[in-house]
Protein backbone atom coordinates (compact mmCIF):
# COMPACT_ATOMS: atom_id res chain seq x y z
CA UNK A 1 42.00 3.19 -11.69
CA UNK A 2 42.61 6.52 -9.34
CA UNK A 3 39.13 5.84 -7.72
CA UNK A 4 40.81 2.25 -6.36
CA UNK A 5 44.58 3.76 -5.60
CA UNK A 6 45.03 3.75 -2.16
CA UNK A 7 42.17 0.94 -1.48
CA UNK A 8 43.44 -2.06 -1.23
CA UNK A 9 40.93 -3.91 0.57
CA UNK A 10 38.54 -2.56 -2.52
CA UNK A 11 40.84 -3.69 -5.52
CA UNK A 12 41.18 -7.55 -3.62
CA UNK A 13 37.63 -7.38 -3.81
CA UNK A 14 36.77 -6.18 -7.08
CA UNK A 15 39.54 -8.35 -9.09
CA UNK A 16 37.96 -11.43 -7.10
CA UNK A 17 35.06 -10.28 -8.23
CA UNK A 18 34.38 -12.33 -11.97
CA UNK A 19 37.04 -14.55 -11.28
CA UNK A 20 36.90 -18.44 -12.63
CA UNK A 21 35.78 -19.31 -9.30
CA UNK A 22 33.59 -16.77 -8.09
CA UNK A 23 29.97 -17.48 -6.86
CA UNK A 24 28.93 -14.16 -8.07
CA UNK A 25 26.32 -15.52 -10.40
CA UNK A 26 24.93 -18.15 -8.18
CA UNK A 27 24.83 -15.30 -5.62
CA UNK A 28 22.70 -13.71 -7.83
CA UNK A 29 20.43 -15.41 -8.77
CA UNK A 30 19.79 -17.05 -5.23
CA UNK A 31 19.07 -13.86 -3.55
CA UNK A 32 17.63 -12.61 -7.07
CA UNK A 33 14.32 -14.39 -7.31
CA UNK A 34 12.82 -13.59 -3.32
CA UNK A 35 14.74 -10.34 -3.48
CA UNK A 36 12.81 -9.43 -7.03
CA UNK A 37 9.27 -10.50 -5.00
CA UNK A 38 9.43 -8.92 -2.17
CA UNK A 39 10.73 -5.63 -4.34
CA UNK A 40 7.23 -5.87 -6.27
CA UNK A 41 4.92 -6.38 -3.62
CA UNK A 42 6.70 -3.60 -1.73
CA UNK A 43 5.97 -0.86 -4.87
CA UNK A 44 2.82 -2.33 -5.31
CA UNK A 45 1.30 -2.23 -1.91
CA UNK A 46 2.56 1.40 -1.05
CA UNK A 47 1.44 2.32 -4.35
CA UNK A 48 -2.31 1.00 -3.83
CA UNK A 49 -2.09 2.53 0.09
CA UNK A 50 -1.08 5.69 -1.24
CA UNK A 51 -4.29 5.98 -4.06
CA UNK A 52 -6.32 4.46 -1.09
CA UNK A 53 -5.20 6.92 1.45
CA UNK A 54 -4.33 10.18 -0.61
CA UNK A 55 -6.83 10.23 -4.09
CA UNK A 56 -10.04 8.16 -2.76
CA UNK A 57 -11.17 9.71 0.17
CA UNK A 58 -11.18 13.21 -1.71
CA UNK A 59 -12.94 11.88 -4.69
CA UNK A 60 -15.49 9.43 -3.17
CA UNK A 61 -19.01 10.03 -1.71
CA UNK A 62 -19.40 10.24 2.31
CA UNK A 63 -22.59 7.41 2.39
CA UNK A 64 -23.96 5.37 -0.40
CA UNK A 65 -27.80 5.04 0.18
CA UNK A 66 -29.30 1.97 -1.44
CA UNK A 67 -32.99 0.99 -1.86
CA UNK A 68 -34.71 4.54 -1.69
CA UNK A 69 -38.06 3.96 -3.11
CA UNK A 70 -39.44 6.24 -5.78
CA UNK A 71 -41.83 7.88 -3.56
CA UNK A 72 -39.12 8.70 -1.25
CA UNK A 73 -36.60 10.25 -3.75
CA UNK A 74 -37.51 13.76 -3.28
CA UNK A 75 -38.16 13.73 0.74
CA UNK A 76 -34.48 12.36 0.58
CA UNK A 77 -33.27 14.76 -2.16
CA UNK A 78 -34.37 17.84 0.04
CA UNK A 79 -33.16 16.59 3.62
CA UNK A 80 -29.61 16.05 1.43
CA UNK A 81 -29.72 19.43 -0.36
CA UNK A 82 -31.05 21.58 2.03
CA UNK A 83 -27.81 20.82 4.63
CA UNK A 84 -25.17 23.61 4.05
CA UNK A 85 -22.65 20.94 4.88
CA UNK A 86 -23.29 18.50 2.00
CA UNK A 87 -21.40 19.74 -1.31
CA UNK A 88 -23.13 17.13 -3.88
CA UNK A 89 -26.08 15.07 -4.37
CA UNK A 90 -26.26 12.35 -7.17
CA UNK A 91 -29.05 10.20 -7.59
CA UNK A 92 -30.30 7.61 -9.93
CA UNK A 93 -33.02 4.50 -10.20
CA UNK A 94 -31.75 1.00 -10.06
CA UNK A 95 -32.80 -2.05 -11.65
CA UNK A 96 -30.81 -5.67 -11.72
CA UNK A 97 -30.48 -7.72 -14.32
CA UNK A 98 -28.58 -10.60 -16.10
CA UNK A 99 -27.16 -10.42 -19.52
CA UNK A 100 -28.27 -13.50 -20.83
CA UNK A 101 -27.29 -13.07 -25.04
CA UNK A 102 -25.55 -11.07 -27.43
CA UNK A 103 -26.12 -10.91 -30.73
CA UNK A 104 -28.67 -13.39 -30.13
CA UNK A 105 -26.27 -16.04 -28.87
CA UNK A 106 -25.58 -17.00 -25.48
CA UNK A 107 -23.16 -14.59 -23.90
CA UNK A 108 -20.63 -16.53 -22.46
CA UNK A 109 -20.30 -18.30 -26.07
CA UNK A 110 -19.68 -14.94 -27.14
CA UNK A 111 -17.42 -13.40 -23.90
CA UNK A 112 -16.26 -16.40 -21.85
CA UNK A 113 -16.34 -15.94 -18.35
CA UNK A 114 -15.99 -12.90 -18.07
CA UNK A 115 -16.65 -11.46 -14.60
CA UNK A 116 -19.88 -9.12 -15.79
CA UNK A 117 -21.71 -12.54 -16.92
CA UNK A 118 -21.07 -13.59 -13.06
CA UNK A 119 -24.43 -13.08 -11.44
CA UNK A 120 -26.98 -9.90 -11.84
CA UNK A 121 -25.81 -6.37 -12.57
CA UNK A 122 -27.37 -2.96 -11.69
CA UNK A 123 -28.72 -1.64 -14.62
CA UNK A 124 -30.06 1.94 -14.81
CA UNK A 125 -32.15 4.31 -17.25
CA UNK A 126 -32.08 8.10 -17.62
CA UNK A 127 -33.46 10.47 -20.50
CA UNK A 128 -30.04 12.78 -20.71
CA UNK A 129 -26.47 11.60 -19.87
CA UNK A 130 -26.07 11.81 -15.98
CA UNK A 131 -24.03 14.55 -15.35
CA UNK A 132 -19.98 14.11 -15.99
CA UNK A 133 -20.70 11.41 -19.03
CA UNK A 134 -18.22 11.18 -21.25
CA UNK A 135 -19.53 9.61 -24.53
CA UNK A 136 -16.76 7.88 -26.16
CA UNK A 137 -18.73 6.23 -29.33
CA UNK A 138 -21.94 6.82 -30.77
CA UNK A 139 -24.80 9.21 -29.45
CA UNK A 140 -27.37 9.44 -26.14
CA UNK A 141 -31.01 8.88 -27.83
CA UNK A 142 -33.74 11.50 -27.85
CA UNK A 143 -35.50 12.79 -24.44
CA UNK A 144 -38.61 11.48 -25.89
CA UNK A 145 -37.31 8.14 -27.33
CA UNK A 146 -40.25 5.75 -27.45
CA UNK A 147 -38.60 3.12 -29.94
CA UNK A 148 -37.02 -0.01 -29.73
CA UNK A 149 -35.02 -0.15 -26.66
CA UNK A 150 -31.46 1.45 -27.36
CA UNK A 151 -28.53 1.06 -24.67
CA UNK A 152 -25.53 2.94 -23.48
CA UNK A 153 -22.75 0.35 -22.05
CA UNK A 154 -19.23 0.59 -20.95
CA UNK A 155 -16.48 1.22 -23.33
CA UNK A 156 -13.89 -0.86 -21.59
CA UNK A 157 -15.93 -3.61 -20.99
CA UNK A 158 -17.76 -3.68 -24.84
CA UNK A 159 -14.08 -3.99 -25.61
CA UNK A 160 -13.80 -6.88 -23.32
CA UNK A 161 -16.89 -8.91 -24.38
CA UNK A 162 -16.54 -7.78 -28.08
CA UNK A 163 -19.83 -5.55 -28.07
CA UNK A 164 -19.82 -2.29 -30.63
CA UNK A 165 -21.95 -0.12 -31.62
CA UNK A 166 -25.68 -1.48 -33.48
CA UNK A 167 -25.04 -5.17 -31.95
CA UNK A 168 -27.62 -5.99 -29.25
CA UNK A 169 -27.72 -7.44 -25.97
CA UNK A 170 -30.16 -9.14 -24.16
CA UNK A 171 -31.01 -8.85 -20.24
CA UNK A 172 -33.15 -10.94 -18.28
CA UNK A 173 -34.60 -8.20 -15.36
CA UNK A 174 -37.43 -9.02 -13.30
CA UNK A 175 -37.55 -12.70 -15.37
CA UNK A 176 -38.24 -10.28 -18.44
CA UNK A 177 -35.42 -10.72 -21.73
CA UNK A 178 -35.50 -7.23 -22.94
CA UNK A 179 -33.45 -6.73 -25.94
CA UNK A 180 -31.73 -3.22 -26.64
CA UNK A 181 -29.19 -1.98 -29.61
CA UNK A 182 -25.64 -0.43 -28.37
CA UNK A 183 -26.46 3.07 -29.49
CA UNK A 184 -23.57 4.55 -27.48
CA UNK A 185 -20.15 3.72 -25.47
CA UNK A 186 -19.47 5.49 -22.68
CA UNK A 187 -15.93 5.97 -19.95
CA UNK A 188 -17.69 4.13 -16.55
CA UNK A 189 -14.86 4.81 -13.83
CA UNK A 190 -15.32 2.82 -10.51
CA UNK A 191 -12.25 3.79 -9.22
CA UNK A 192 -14.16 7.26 -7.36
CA UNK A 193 -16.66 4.69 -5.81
CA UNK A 194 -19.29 6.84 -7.05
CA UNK A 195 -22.40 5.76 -8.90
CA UNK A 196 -21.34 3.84 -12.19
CA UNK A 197 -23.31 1.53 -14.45
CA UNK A 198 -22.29 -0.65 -17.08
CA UNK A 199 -25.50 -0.27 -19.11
CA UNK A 200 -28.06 2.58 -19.07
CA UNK A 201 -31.12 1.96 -20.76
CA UNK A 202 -33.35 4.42 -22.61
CA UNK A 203 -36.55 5.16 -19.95
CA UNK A 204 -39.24 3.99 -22.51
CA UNK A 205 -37.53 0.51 -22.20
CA UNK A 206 -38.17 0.21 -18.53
CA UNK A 207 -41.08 1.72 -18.23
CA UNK A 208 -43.19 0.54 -15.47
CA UNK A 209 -40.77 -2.11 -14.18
CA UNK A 210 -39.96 -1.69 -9.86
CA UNK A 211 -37.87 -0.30 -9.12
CA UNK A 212 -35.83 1.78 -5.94
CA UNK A 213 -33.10 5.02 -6.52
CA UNK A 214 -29.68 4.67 -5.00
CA UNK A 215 -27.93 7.71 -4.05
CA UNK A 216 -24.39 9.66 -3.21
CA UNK A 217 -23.68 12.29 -1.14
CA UNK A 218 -20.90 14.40 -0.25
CA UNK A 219 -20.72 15.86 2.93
CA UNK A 220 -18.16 17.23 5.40
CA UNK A 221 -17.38 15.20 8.81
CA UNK A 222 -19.48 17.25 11.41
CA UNK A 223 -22.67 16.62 9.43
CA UNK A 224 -22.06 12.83 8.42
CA UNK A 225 -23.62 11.54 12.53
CA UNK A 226 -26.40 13.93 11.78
CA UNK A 227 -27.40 12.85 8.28
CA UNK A 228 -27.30 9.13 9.16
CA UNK A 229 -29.70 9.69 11.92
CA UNK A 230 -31.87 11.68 10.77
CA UNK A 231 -32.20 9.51 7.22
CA UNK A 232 -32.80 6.51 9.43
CA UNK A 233 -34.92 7.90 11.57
CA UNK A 234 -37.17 8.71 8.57
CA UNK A 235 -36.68 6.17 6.27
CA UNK A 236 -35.77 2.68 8.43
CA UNK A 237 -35.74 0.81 4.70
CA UNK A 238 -32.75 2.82 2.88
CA UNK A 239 -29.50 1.42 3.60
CA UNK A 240 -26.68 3.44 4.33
CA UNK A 241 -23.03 2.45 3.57
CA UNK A 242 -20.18 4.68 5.05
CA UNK A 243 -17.63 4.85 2.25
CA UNK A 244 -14.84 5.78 4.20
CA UNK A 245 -15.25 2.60 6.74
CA UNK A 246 -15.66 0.75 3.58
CA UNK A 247 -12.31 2.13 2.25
CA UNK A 248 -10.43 1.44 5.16
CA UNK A 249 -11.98 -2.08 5.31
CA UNK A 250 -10.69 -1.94 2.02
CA UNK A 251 -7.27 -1.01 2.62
CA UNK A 252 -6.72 -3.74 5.62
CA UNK A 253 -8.00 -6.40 3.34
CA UNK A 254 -5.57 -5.06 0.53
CA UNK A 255 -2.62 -4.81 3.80
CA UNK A 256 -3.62 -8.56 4.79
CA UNK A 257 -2.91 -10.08 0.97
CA UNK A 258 0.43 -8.37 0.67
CA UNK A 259 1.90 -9.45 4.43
CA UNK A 260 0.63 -12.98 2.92
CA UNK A 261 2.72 -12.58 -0.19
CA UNK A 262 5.67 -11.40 1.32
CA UNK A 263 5.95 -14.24 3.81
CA UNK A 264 5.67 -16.30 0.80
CA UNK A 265 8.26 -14.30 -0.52
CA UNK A 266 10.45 -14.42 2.46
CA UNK A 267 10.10 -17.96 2.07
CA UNK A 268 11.91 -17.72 -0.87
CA UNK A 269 14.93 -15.52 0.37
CA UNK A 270 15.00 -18.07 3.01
CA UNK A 271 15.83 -20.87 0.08
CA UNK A 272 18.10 -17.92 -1.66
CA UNK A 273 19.69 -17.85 1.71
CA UNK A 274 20.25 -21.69 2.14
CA UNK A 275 21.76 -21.81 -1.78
CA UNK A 276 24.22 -18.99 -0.45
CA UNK A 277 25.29 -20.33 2.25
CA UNK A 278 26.41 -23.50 0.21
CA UNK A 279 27.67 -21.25 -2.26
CA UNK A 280 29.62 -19.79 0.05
CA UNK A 281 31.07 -22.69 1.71
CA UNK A 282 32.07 -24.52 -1.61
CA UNK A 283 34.00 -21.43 -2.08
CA UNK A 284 35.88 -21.45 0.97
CA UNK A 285 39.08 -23.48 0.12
CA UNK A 286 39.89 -21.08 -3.10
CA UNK A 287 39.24 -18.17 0.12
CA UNK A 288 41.74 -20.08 2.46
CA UNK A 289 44.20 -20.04 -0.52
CA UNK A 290 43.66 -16.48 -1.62
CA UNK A 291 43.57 -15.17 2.07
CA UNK A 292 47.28 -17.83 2.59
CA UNK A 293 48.91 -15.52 -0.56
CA UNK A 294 47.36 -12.47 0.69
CA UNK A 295 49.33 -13.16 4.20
CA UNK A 296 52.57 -14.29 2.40
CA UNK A 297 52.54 -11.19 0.41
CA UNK A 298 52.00 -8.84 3.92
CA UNK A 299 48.48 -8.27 3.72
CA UNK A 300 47.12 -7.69 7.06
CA UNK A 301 43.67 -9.68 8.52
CA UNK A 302 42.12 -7.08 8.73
CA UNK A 303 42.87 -6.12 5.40
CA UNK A 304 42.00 -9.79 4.16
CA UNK A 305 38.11 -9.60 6.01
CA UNK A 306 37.51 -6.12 4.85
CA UNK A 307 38.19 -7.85 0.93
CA UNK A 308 35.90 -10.60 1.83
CA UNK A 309 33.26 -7.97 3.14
CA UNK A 310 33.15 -5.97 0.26
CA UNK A 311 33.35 -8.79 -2.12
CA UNK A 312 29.83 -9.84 -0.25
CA UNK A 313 28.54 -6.57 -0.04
CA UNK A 314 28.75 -5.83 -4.07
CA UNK A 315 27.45 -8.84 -4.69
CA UNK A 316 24.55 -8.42 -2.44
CA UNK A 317 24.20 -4.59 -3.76
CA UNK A 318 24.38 -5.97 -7.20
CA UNK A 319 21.49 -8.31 -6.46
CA UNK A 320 19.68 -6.34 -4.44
CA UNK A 321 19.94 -3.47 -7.58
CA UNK A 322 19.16 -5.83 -9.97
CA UNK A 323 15.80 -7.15 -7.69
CA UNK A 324 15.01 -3.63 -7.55
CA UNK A 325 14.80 -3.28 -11.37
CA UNK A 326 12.62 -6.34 -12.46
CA UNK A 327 10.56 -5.75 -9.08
CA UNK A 328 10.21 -2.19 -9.59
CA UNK A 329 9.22 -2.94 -13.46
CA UNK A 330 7.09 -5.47 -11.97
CA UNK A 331 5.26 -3.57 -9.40
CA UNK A 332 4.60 -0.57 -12.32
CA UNK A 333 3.10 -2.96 -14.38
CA UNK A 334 0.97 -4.38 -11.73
CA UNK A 335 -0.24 -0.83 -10.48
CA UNK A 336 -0.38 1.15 -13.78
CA UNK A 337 -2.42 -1.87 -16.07
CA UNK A 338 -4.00 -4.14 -13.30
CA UNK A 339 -4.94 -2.09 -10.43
CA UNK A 340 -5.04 1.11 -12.22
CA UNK A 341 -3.34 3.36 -9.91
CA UNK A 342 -0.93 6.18 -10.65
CA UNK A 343 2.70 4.36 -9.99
CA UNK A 344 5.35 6.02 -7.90
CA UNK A 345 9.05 4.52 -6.96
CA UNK A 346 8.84 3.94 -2.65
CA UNK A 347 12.32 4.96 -1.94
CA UNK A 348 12.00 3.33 1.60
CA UNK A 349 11.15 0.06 0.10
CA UNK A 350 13.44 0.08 -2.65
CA UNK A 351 16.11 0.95 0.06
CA UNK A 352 15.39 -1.81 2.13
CA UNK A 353 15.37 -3.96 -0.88
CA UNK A 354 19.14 -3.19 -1.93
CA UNK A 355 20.09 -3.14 2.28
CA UNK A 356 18.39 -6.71 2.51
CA UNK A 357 20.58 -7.98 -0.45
CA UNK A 358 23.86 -6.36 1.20
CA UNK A 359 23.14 -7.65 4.63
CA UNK A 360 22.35 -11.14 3.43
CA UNK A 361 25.46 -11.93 1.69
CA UNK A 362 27.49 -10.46 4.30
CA UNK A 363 26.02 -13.15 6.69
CA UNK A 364 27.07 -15.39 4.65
CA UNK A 365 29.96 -14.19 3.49
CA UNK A 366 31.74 -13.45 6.82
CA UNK A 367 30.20 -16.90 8.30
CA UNK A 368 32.93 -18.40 6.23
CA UNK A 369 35.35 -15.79 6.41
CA UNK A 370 37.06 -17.09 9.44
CA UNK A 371 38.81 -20.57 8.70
CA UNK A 372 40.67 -18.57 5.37
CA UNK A 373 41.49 -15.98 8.09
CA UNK A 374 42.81 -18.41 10.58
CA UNK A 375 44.91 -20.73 8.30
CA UNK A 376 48.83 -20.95 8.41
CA UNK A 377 50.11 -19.69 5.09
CA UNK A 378 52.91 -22.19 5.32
CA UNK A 379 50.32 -25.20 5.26
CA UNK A 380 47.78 -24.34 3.11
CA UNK A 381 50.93 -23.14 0.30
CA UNK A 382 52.65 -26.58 1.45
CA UNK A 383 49.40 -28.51 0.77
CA UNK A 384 48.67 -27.28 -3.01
CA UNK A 385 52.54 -28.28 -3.61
């Protein structure tokens, strides 16, 4: 109560606020639902800019070289190692393949559609676990393995498609259904856009079968003209993919979906908007009364508009706050679970969000502000007589 002594304009405003024939619901919830999308896509695209911009480029590879044939590997391996200005090498061989069963029944019976059924996969073998495995189930087989074919797959997905360890999995490579046991589970992160398979087989199991190496390299900016010339130069038939023109390929594509969603969102506000402004006007008699008692009483105009503007601008705070929370909740959810990204409020955004909200209503508000303002207590009291 000593916060509001001495502000009139603020206590008009507040005790209109709730009243039986305040809009501040429909106000609300009009503004609420475009208000609430745009709020998401705003966390959620600075969010995935900021992972794209800040955390991939330091963690992914400079080039991704693709078809290297086996003959090749080590002419490649040395030209790579031997620069001072590459930091890391990582190769490995690369088959592709489509898993056609599990358990011995046809895998989309088993795992729907799920999207690693969709086509053919790259499928690799290696004696040890390449390096930085982390083996979250079961154990890597023997160097020497020569048994029946055992697999290492991707924990997240096995989850996915219902594979654990012992069941078995059948992929079609090369128009060949070889057949392999889960013998281990293993973390697969793609998020580095480094080399990551969902299955590694055991060597014995592909032995024989074409194949050609893929590798990753490292390397710092002066060197990255140099190694692409000199790599294609020698070998015309490896590939060469510059991650960080991929990223930011990447990151237009991502900046292209969001302006499409929030045009969709601002489509709408713009229906949020249109509700207002008929909330607005269904509520202007009860403002031409309150603003003819106001007068009577010796309440100035100005005194009168400033009440209507703050009575729009705490409603439009309120549902720009309240957009703000379900967004924001929203666009965690969305980074943390679907795109995997490490979620962090955007003050500018969320600012905008609650100044949107404010401005908004106060179009509205003072668009119908000035008919109360320009009545003659003595008719509009007269007329409710």
């Amino acid at each position: 109560a000593r916060t509001l002594q001495g502000r009139p304009a603020l206590r008009l405003a507040l005790s209109a606020i709730g009243g039986p024939r305040d809009e501040a619901l429909s106000v609300i919830l009009s503004l609420g639902l475009g208000l609430t999308v745009l709020a998401a896509v705003g966390q959620v695209d600075s969010n995935l800019r900021r992972a794209i911009a800040t955390e991939l480029p330091d963690r992914a590879p400079t080039y991704f070289f693709l078809d290297i044939q086996p003959d090749q590997l080590e002419d490649v391996r040395t030209r790579l190692t031997d620069d001072p200005l590459v930091s890391d090498v990582q190769t490995a061989p690369m088959l592709r393949g489509v898993i056609t069963r599990i358990n011995d029944r046809p895998a989309r019976e088993v795992a729907g559609d799920h999207w690693v059924l969709r086509g053919d996969r790259g499928v690799t073998y290696a004696a040890t676990p390449p390096p930085g495995t982390q083996i979250t189930q079961g154990e890597w087989w023997p160097e020497d393995h020569a048994g029946p074919p055992l697999a290492s797959f991707s924990d997240e997905i096995a989850t996915e498609i219902g594979l654990t360890l012992g069941d078995t999995i059948t992929v079609n490579i090369l128009g060949r259904d070889l057949t392999a046991t889960i013998a281990s589970l293993r973390e697969v992160d793609f998020s580095d856009a480094g080399i990551g398979f969902v299955m590694a087989l055991d060597p014995a199991a592909l032995q024989g079968a074409p194949h050609t190496h893929i590798a990753t390299v490292h390397a710092g900016p002066e060197a990255e003209a140099r190694i692409l010339r000199d790599l294609g130069t020698r070998f015309p038939n490896v590939t060469a993919i510059p991650v960080r023109e991929a990223i930011d390929r990447a990151a237009a594509a991502l900046s292209g979906i969001a302006a499409a969603t929030s045009w969709a969102a601002a489509a709408t506000l713009v229906t949020g908007f249109v509700v207002l402004i008929g909330a607005a006007a269904a509520g202007e008699p009860a403002r031409v009364y309150e603003a003819a008692v106001l007068k009577t009483l010796g309440a100035t105009r100005r005194r009168i508009l400033g009440s209507f503007a703050l009575r729009s601008g705490i409603l439009g705070a309120a549902a720009g706050l309240v957009a703000l929370v379900a967004g924001g909740l929203a666009g965690w959810a969305v980074s943390r679970f679907v795109m995997q990204v490490p979620f962090r409020l955007d003050l500018g955004s969320a600012l905008t969000i609650v100044l949107g909200g404010i401005l908004v209503t106060l179009l509205a508000g003072l668009a119908f502000a000035w008919r109360p303002l320009a009545a003659r207590p003595a008719q509009v009291l007269r007329g409710r007589d």
